[in-house]
PDB file of N, CA and C in Angstrom:
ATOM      1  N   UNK A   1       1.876   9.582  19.274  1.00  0.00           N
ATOM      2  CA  UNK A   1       1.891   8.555  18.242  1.00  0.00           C
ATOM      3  C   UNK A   1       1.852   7.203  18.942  1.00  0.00           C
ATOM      4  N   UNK A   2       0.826   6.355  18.723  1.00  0.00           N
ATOM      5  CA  UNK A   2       0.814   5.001  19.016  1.00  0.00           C
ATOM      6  C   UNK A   2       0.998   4.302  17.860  1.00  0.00           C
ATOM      7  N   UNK A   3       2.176   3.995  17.675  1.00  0.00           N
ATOM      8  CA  UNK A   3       2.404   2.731  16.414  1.00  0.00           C
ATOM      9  C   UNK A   3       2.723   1.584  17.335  1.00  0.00           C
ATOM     10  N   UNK A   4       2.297   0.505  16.992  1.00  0.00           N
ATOM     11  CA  UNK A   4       2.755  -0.671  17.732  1.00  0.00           C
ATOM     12  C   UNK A   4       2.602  -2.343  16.499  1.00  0.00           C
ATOM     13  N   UNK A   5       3.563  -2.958  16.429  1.00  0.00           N
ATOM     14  CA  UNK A   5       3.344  -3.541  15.389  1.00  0.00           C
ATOM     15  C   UNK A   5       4.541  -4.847  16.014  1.00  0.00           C
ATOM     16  N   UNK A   6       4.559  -6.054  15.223  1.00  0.00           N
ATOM     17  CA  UNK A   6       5.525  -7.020  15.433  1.00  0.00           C
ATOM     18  C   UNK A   6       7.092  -6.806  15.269  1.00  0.00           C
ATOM     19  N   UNK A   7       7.714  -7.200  15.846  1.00  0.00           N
ATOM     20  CA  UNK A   7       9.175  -6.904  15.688  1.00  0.00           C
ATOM     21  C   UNK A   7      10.114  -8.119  14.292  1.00  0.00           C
ATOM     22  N   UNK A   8      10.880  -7.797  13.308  1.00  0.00           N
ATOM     23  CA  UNK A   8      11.028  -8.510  12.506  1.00  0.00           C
ATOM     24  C   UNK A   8      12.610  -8.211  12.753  1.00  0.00           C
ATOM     25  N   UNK A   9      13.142  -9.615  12.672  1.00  0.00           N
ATOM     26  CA  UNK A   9      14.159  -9.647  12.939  1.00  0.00           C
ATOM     27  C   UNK A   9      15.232  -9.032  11.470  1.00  0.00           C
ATOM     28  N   UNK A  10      15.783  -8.026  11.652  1.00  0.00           N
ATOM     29  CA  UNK A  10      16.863  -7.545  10.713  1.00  0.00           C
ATOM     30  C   UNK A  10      17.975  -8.551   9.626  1.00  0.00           C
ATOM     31  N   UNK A  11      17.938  -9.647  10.433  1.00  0.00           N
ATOM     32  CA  UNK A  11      18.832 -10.802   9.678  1.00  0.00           C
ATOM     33  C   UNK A  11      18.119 -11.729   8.866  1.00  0.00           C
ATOM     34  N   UNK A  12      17.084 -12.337   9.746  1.00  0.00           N
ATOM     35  CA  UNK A  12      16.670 -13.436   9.472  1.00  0.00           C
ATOM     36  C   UNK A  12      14.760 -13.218   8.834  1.00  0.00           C
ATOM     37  N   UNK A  13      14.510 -11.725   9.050  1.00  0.00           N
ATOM     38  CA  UNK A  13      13.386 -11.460   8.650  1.00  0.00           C
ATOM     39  C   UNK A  13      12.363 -12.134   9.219  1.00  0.00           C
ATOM     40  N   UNK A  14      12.342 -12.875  10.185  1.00  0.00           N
ATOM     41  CA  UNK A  14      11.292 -13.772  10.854  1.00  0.00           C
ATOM     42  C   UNK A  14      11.146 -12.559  12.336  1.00  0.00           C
ATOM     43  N   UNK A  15       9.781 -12.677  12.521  1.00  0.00           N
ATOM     44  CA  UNK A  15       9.081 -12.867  13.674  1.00  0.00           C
ATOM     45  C   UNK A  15      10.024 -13.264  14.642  1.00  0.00           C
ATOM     46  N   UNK A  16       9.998 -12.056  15.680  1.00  0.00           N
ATOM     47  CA  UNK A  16      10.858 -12.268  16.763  1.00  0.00           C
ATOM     48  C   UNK A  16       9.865 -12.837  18.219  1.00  0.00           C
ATOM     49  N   UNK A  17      10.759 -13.508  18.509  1.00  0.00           N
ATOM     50  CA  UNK A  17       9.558 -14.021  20.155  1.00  0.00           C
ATOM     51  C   UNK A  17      10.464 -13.791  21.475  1.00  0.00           C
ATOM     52  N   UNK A  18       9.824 -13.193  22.543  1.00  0.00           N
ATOM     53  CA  UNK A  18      10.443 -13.014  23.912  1.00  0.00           C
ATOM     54  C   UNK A  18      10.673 -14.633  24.395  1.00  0.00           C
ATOM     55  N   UNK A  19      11.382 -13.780  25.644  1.00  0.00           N
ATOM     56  CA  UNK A  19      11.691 -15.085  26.486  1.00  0.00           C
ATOM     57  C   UNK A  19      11.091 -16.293  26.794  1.00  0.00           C
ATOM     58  N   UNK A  20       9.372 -15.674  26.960  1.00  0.00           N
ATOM     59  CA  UNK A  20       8.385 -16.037  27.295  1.00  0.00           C
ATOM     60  C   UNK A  20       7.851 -17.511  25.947  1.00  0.00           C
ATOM     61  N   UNK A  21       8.414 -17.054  24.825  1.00  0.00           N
ATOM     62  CA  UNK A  21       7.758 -17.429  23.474  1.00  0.00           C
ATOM     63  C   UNK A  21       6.613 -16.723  22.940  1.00  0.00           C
ATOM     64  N   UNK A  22       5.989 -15.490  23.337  1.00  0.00           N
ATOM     65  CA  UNK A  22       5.479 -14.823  23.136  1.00  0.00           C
ATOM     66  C   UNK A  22       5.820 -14.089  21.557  1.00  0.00           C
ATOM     67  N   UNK A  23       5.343 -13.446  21.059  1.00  0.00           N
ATOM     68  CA  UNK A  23       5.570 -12.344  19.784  1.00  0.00           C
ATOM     69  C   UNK A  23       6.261 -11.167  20.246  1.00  0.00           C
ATOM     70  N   UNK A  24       7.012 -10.910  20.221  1.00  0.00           N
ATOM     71  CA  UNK A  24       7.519  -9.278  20.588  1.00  0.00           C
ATOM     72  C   UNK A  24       7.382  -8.064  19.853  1.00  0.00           C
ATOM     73  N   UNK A  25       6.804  -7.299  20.953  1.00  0.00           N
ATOM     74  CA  UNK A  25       5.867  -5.998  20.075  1.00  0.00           C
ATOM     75  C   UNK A  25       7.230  -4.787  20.003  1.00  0.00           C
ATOM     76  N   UNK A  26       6.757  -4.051  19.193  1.00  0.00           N
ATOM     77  CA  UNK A  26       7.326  -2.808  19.189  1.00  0.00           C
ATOM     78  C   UNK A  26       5.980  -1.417  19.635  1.00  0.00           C
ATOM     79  N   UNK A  27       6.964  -0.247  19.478  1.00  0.00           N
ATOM     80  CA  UNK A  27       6.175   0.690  19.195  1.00  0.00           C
ATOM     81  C   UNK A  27       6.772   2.245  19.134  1.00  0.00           C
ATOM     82  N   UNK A  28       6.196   3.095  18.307  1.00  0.00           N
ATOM     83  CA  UNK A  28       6.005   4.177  18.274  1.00  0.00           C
ATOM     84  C   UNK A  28       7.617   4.681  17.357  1.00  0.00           C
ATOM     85  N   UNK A  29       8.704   5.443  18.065  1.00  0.00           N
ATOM     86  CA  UNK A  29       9.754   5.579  16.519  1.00  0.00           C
ATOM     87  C   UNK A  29      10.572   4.233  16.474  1.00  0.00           C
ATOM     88  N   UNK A  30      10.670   3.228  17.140  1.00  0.00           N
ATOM     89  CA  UNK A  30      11.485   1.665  16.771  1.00  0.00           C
ATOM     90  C   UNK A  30      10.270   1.172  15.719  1.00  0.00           C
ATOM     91  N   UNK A  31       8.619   1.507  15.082  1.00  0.00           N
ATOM     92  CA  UNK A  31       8.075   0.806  14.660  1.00  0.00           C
ATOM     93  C   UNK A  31       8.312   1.492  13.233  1.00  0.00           C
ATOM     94  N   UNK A  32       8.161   3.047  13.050  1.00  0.00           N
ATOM     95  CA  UNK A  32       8.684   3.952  12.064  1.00  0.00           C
ATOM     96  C   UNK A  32      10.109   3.514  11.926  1.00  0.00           C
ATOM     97  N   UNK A  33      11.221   2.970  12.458  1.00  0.00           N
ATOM     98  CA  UNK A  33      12.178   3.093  11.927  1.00  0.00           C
ATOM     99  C   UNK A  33      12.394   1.651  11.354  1.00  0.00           C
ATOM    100  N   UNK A  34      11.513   0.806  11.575  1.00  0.00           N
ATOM    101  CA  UNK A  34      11.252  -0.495  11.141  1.00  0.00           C
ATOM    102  C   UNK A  34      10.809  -0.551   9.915  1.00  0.00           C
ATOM    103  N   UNK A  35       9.367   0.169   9.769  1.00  0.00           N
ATOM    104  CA  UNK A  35       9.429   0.480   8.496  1.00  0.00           C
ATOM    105  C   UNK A  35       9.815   0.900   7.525  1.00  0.00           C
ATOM    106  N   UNK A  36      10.924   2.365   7.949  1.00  0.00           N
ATOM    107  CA  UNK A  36      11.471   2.738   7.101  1.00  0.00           C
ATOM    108  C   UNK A  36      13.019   1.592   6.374  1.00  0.00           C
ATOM    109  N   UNK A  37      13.298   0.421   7.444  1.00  0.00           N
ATOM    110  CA  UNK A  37      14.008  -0.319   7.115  1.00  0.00           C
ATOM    111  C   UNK A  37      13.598  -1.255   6.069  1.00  0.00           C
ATOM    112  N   UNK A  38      12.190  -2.010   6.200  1.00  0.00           N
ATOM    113  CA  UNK A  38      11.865  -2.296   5.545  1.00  0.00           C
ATOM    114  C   UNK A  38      11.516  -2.240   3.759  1.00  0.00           C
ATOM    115  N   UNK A  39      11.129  -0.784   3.754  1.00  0.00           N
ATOM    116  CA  UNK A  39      10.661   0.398   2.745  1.00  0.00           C
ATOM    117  C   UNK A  39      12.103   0.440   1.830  1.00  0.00           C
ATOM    118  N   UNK A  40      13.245   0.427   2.012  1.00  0.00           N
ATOM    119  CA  UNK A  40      14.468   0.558   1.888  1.00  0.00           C
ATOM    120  C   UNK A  40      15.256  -1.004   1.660  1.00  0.00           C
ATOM    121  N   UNK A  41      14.487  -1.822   1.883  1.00  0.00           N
ATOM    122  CA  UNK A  41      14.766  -3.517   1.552  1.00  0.00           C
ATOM    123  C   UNK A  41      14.346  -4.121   0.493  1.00  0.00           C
ATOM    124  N   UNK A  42      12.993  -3.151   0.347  1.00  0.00           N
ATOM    125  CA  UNK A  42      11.939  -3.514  -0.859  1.00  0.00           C
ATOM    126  C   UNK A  42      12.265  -2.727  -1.916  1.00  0.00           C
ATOM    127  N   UNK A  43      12.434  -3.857  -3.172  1.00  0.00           N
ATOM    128  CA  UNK A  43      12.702  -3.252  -4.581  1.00  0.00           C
ATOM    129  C   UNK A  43      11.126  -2.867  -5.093  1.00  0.00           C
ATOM    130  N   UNK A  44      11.196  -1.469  -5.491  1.00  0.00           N
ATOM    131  CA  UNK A  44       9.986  -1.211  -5.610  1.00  0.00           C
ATOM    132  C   UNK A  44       9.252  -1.502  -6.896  1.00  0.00           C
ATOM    133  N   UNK A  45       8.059  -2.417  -6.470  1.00  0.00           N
ATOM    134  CA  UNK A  45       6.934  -3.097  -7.237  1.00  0.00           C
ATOM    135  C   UNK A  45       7.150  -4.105  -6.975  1.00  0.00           C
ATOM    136  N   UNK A  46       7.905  -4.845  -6.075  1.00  0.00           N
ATOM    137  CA  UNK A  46       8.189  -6.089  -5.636  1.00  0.00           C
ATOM    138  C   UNK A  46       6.810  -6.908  -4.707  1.00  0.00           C
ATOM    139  N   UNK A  47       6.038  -5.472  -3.960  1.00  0.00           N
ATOM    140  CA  UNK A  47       4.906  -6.245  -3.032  1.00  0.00           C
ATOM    141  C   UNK A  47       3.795  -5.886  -4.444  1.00  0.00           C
ATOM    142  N   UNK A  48       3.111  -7.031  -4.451  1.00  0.00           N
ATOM    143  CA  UNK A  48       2.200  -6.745  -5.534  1.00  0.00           C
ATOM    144  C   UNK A  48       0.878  -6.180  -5.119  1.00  0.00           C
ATOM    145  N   UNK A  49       0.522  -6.013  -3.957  1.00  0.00           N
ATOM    146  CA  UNK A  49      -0.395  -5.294  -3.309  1.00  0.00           C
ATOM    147  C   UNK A  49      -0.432  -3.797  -3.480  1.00  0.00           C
ATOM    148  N   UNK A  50       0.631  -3.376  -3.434  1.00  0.00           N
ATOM    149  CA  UNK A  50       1.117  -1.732  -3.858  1.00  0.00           C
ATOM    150  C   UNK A  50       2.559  -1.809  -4.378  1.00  0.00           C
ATOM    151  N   UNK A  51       2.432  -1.799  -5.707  1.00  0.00           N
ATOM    152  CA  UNK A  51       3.377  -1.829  -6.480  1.00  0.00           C
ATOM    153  C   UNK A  51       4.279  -0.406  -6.346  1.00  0.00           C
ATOM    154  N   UNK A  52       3.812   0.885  -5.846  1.00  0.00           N
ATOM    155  CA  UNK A  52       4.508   1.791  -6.116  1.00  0.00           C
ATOM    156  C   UNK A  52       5.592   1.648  -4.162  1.00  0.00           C
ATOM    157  N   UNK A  53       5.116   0.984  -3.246  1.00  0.00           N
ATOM    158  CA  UNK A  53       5.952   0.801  -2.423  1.00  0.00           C
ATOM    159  C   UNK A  53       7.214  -0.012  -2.274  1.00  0.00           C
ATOM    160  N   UNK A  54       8.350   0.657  -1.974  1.00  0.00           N
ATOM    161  CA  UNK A  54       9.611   0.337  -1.711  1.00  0.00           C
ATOM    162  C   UNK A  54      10.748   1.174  -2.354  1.00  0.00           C
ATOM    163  N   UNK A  55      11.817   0.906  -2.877  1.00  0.00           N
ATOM    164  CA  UNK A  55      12.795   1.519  -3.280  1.00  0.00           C
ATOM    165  C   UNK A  55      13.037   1.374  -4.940  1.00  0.00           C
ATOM    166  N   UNK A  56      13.223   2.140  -5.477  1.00  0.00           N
ATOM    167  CA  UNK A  56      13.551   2.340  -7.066  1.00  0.00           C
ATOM    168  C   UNK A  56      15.197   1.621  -7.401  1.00  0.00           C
ATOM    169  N   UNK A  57      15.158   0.675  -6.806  1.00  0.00           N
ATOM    170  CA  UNK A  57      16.699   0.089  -7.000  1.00  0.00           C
ATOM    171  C   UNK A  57      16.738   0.245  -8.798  1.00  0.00           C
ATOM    172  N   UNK A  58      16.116  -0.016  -9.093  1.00  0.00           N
ATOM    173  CA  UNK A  58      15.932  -0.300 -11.188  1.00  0.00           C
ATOM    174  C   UNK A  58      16.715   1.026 -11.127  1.00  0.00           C
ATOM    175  N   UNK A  59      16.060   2.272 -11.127  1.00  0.00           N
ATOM    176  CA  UNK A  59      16.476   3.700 -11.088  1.00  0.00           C
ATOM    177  C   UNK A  59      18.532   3.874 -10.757  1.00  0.00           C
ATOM    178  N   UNK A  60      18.678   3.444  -9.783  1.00  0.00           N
ATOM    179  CA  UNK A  60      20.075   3.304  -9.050  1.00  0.00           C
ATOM    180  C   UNK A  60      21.043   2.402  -9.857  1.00  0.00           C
ATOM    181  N   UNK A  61      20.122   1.437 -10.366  1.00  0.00           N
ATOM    182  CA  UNK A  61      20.959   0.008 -11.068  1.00  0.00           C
ATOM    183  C   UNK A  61      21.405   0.720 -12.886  1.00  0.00           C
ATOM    184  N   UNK A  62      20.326   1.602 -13.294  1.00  0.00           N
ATOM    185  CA  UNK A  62      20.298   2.043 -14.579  1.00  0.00           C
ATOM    186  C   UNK A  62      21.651   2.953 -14.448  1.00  0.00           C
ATOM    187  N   UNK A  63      21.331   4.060 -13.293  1.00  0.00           N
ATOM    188  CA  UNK A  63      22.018   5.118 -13.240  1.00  0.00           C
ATOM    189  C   UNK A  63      23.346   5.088 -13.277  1.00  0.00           C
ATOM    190  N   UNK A  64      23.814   4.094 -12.835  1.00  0.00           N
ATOM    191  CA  UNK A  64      25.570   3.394 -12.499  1.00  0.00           C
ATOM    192  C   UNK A  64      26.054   4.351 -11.094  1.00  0.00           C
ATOM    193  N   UNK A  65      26.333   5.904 -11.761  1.00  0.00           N
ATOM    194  CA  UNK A  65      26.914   6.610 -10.482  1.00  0.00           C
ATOM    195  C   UNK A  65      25.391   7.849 -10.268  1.00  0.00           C
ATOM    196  N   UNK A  66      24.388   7.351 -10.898  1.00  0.00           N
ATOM    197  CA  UNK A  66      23.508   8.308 -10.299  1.00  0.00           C
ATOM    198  C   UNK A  66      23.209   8.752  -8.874  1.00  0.00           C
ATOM    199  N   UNK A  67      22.445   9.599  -9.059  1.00  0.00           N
ATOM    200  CA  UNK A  67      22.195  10.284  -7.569  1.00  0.00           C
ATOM    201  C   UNK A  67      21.082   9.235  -6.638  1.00  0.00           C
ATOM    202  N   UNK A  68      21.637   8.282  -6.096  1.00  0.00           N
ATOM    203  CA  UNK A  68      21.043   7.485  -5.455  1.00  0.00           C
ATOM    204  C   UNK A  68      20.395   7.558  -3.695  1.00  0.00           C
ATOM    205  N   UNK A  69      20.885   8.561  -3.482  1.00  0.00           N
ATOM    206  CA  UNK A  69      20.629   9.519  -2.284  1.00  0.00           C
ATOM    207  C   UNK A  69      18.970   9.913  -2.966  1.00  0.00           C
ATOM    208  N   UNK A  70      18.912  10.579  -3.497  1.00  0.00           N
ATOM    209  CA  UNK A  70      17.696  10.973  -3.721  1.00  0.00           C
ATOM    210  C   UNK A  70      16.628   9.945  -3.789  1.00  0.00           C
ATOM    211  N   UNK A  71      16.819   8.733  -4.864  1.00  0.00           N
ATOM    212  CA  UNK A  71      15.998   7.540  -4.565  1.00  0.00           C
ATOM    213  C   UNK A  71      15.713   7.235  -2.960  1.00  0.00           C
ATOM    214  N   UNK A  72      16.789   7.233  -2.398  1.00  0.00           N
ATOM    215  CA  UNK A  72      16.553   6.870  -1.200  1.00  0.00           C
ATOM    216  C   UNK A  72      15.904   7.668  -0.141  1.00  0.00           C
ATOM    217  N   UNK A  73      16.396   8.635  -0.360  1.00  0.00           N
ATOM    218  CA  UNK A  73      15.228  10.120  -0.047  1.00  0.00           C
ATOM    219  C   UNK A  73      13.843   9.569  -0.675  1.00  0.00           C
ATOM    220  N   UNK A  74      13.551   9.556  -1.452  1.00  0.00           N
ATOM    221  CA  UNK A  74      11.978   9.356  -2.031  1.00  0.00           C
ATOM    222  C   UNK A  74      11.407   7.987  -0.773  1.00  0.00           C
ATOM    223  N   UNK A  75      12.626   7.032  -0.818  1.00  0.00           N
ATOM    224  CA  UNK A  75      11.488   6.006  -0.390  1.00  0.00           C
ATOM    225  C   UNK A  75      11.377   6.091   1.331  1.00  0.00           C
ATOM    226  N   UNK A  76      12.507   6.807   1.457  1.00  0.00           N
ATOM    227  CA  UNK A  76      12.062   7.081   3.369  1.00  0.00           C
ATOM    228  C   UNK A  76      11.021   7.722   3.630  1.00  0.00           C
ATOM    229  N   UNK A  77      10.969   8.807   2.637  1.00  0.00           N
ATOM    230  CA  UNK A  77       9.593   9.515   2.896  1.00  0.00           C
ATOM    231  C   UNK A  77       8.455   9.069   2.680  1.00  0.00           C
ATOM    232  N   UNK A  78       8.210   7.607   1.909  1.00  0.00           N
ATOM    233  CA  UNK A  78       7.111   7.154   2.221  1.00  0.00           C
ATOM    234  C   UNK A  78       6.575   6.991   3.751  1.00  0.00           C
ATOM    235  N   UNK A  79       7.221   6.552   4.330  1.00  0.00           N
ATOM    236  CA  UNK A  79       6.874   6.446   5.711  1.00  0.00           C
ATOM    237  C   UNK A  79       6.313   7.769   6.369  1.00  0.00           C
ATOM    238  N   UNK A  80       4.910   8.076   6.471  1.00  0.00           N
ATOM    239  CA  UNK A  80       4.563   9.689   6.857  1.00  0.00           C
ATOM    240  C   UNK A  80       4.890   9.978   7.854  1.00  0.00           C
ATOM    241  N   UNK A  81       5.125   9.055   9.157  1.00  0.00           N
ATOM    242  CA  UNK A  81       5.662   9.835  10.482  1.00  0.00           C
ATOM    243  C   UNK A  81       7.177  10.541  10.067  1.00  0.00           C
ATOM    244  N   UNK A  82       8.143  10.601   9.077  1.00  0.00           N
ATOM    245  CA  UNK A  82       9.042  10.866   9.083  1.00  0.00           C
ATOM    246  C   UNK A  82       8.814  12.201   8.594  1.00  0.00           C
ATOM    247  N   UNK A  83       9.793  12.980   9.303  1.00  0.00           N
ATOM    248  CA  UNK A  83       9.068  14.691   8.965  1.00  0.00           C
ATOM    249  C   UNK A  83      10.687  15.143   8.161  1.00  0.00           C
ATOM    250  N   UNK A  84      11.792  14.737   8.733  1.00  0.00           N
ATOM    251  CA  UNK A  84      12.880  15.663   7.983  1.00  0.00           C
ATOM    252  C   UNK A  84      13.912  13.959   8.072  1.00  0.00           C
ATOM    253  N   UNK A  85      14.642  14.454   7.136  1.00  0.00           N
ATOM    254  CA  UNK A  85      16.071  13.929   6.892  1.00  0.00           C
ATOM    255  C   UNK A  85      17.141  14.562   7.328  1.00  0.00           C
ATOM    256  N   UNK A  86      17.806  14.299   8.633  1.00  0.00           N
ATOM    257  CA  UNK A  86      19.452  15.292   8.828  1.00  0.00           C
ATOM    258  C   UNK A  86      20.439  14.482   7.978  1.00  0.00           C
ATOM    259  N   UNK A  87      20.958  13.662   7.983  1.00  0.00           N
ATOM    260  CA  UNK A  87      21.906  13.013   7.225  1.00  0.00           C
ATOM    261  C   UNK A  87      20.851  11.662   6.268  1.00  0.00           C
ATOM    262  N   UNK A  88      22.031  11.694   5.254  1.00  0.00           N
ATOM    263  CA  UNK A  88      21.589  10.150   4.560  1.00  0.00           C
ATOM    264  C   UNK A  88      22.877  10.158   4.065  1.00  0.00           C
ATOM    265  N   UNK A  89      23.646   9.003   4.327  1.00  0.00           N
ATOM    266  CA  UNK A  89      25.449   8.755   3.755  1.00  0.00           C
ATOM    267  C   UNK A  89      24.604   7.504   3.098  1.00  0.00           C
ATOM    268  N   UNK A  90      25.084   7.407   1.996  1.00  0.00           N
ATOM    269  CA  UNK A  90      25.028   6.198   1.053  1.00  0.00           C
ATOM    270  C   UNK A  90      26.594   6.021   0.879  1.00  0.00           C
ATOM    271  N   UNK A  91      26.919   4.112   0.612  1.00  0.00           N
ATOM    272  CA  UNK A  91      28.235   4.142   0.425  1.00  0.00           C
ATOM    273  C   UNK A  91      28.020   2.462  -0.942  1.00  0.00           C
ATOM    274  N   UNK A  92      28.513   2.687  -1.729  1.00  0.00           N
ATOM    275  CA  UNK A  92      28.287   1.883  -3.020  1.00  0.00           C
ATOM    276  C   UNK A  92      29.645   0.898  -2.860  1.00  0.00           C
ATOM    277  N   UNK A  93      29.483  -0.628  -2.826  1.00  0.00           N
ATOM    278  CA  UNK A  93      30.145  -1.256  -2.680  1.00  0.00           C
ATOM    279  C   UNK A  93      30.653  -2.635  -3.909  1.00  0.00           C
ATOM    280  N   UNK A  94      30.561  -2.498  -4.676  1.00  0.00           N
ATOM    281  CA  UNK A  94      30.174  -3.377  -5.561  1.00  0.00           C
ATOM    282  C   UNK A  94      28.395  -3.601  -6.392  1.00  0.00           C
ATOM    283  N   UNK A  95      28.153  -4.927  -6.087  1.00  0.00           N
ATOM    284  CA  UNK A  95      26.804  -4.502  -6.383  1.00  0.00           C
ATOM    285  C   UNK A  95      26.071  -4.519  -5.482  1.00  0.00           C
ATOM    286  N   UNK A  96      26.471  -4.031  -4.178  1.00  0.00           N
ATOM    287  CA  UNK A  96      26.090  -3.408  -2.481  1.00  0.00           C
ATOM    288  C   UNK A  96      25.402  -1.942  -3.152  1.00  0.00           C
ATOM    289  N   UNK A  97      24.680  -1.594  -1.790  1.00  0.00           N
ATOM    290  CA  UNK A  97      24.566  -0.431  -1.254  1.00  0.00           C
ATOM    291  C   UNK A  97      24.041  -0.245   0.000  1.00  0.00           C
ATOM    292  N   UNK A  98      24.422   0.631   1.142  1.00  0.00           N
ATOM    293  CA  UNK A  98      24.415   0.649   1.994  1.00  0.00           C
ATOM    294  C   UNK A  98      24.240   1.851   2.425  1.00  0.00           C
ATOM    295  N   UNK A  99      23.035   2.505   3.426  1.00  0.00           N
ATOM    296  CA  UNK A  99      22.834   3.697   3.926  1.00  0.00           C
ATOM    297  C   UNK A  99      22.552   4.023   5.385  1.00  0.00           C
ATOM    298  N   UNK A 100      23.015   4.853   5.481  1.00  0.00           N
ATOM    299  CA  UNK A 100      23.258   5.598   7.389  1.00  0.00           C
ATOM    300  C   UNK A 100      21.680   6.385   7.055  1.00  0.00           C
ATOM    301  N   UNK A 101      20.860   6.580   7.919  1.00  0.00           N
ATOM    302  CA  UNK A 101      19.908   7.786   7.807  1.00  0.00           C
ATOM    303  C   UNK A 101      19.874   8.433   9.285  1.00  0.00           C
ATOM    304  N   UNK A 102      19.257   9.763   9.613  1.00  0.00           N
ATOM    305  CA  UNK A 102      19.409  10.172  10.320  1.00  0.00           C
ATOM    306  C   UNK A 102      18.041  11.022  10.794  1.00  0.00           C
ATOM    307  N   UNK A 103      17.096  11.251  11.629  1.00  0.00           N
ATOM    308  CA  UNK A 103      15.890  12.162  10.807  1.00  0.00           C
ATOM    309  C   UNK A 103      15.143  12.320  12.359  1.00  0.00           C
ATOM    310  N   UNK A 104      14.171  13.207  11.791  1.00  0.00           N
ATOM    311  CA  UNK A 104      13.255  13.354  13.319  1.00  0.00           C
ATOM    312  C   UNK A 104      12.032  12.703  12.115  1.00  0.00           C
ATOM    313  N   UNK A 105      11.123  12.514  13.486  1.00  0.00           N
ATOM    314  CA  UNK A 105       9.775  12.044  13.196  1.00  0.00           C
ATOM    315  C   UNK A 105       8.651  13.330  13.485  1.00  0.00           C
ATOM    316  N   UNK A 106       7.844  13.221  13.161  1.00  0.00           N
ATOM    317  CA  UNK A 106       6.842  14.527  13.312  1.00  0.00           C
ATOM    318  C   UNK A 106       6.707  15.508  14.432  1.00  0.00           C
ATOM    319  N   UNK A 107       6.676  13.774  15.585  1.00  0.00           N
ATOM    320  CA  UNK A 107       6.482  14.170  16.936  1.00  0.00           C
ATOM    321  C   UNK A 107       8.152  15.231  17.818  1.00  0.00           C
ATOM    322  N   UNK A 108       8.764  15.284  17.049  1.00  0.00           N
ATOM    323  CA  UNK A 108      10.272  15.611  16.909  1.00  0.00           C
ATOM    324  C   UNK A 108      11.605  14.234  17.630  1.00  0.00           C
ATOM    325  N   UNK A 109      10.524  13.366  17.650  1.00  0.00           N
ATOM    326  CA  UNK A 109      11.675  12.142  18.192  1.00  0.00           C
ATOM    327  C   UNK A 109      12.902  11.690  17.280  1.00  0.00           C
ATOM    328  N   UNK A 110      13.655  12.085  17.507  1.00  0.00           N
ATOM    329  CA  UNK A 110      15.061  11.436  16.606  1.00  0.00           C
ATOM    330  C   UNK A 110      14.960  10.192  16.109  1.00  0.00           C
ATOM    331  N   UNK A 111      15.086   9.855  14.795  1.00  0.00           N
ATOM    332  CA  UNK A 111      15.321   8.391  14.336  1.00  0.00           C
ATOM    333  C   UNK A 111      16.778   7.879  13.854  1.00  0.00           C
ATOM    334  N   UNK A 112      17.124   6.747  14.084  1.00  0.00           N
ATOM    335  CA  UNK A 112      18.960   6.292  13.182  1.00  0.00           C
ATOM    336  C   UNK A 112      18.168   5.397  12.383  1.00  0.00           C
ATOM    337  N   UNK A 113      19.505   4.553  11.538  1.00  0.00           N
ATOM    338  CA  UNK A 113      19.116   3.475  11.467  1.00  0.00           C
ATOM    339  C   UNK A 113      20.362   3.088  10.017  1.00  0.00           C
ATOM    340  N   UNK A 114      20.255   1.847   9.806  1.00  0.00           N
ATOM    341  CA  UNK A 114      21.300   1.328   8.783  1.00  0.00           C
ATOM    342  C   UNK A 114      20.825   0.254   8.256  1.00  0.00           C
ATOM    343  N   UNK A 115      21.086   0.490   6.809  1.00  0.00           N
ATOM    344  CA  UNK A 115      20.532  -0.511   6.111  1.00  0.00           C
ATOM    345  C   UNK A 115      21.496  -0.919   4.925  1.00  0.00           C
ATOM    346  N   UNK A 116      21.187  -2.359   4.805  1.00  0.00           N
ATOM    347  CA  UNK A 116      22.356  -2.688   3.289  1.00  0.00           C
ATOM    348  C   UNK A 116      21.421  -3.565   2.304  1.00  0.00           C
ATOM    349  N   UNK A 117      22.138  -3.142   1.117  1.00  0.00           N
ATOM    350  CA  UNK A 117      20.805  -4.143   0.116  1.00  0.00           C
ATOM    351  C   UNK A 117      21.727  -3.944  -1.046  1.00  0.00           C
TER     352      UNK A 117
END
């Protein structure tokens, strides 16, 4: 797998630059797990380019104590390098939510990652 793509900073959502001032690249499962961070940030129909990409927050927000694991299941798997899910802990904080994921990628490379929205 060659994925290689820009690095976006987790906080500040901007374009990250090396030492150099350069752009800083990623690649391969840090670029899959980027996306899947992303994918999981986005309320879905929010990019108007492809409305069916991102997360069904509406779905989660309706549900009150619905099964929001599963939403979140749906939208990791957009990302096709992702082949399985071992864990997904969701933890509901107010009008937070916050998820642990855990997963291999096709190639069988392990992915983490944490996200709050």
């Amino acid at each position: 797998m060659e994925n290689i793509t820009l690095r976006i900073d987790q906080e500040t959502q901007d374009l990250v630059l090396d030492d150099s001032g350069s752009l800083e690249l990623i690649g391969d499962a840090e670029t899959v797990a980027q996306c899947v961070r992303l994918t999981l940030e986005t309320f879905k129909g929010e990019w108007f380019l492809d409305t069916d990409h991102g997360t069904d927050y509406d779905q989660i927000i309706a549900d009150g104590d619905g099964d929001a694991e599963t939403v979140l299941r749906t939208a990791i798997f957009q990302e096709t390098n992702v082949q399985y899910i071992d864990s997904l802990t969701v933890t509901r904080s107010g009008r937070s939510i916050a998820a642990a994921f855990t997963g291999r990628l096709k190639d069988g490379t392990p992915i983490s990652l944490e996200v709050k929205a």
